[in-house]
Protein backbone atom coordinates (compact mmCIF):
# COMPACT_ATOMS: atom_id res chain seq x y z
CA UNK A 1 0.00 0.00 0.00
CA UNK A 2 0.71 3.32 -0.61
CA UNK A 3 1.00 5.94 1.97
CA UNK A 4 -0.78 9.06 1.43
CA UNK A 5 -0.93 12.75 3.78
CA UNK A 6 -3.81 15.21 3.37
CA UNK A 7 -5.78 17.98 5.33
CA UNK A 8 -9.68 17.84 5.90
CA UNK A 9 -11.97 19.99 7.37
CA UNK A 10 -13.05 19.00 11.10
CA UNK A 11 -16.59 18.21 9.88
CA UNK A 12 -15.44 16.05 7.25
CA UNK A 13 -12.88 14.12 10.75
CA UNK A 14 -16.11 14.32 12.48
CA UNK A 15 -17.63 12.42 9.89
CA UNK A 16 -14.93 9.95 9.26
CA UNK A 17 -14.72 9.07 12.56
CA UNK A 18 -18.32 8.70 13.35
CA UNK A 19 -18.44 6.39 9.40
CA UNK A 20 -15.02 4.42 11.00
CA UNK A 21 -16.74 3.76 14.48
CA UNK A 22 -20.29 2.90 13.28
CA UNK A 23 -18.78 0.03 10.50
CA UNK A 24 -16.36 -0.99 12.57
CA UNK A 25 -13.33 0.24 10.30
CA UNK A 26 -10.35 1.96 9.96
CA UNK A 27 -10.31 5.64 9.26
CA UNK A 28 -8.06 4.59 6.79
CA UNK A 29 -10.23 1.60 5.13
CA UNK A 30 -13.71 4.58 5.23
CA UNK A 31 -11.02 6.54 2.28
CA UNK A 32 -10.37 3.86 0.70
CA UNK A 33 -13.65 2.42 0.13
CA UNK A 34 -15.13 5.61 -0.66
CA UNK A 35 -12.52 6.18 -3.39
CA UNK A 36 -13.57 2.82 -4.93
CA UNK A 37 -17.30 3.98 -4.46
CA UNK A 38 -16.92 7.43 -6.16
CA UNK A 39 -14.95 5.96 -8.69
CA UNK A 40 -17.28 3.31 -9.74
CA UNK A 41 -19.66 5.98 -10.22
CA UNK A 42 -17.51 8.16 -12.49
CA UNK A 43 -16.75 5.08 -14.51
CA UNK A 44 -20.59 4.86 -15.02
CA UNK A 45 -21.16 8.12 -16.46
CA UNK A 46 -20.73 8.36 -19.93
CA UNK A 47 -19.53 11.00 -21.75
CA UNK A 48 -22.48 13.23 -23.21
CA UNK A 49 -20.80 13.94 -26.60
CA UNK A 50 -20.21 10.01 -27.58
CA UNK A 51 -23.78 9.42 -26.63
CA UNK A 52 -24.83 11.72 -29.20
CA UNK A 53 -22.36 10.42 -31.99
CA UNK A 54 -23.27 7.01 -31.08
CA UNK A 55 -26.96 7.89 -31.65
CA UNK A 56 -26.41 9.74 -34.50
CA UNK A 57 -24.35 6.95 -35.95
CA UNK A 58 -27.67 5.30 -36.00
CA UNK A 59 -29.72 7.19 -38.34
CA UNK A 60 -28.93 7.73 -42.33
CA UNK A 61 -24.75 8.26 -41.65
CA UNK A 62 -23.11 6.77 -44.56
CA UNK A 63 -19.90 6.50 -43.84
CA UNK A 64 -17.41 8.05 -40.98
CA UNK A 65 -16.15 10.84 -43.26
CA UNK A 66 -20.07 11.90 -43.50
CA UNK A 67 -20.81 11.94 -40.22
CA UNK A 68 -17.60 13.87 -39.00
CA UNK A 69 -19.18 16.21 -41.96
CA UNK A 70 -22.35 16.60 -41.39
CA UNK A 71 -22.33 15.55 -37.23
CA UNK A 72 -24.15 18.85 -36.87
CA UNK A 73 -27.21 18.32 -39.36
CA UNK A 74 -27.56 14.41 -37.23
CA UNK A 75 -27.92 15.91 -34.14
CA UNK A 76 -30.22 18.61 -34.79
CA UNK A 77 -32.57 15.77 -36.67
CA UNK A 78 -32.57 13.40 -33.85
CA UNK A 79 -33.03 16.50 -31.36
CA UNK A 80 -35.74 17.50 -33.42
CA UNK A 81 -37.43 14.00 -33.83
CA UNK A 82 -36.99 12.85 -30.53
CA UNK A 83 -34.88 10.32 -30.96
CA UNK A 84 -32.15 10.96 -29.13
C-alpha cells in the first residue's frame, strides 16, 4: 500500500470518525472504500458527446467521413425528432 498525507476539514474528521466507528473500520479503510465507491460511479457516467455520436451513428450516416461532416445536421434531426 501506498502511503498518502492530506488535510480535511473538522466536519469532514467528524464524519470519518463517526463512518469508521459505526462500520467498525479503519479511518483509513472509510477513504479507501469511498474512493472505490466514487470511482465506480464516475466510470458509469458516460460522456455526453459520444452518446450523441453514437446515436447519430444510428440514423442515415453513410460512412465516418459523413458523419464527422455533417455531425451537426444528425444531431439537430434526432433532437428535433426525438430520438435521441
Amino acid at each position: 500500500m501506498k502511503r498518502k498525507q492530506f488535510h480535511i476539514t473538522d466536519k469532514d474528521d467528524e464524519t470519518l470518525k463517526y463512518l469508521a466507528s459505526s462500520k467498525g473500520w479503519s479511518e483509513a479503510e472509510v477513504v479507501r472504500e469511498a474512493i472505490r465507491e466514487y470511482a465506480s460511479k464516475e466510470r458509469q457516467k458516460t460522456n455526453p458527446l459520444l452518446k450523441m455520436a453514437d446515436s447519430a451513428e444510428k440514423y442515415d450516416v453513410d460512412s465516418a467521413r459523413d458523419l464527422s461532416v455533417n455531425h451537426d445536421d444528425y444531431l439537430m434531426g434526432i433532437f428535433e425528432n426525438g430520438k435521441g
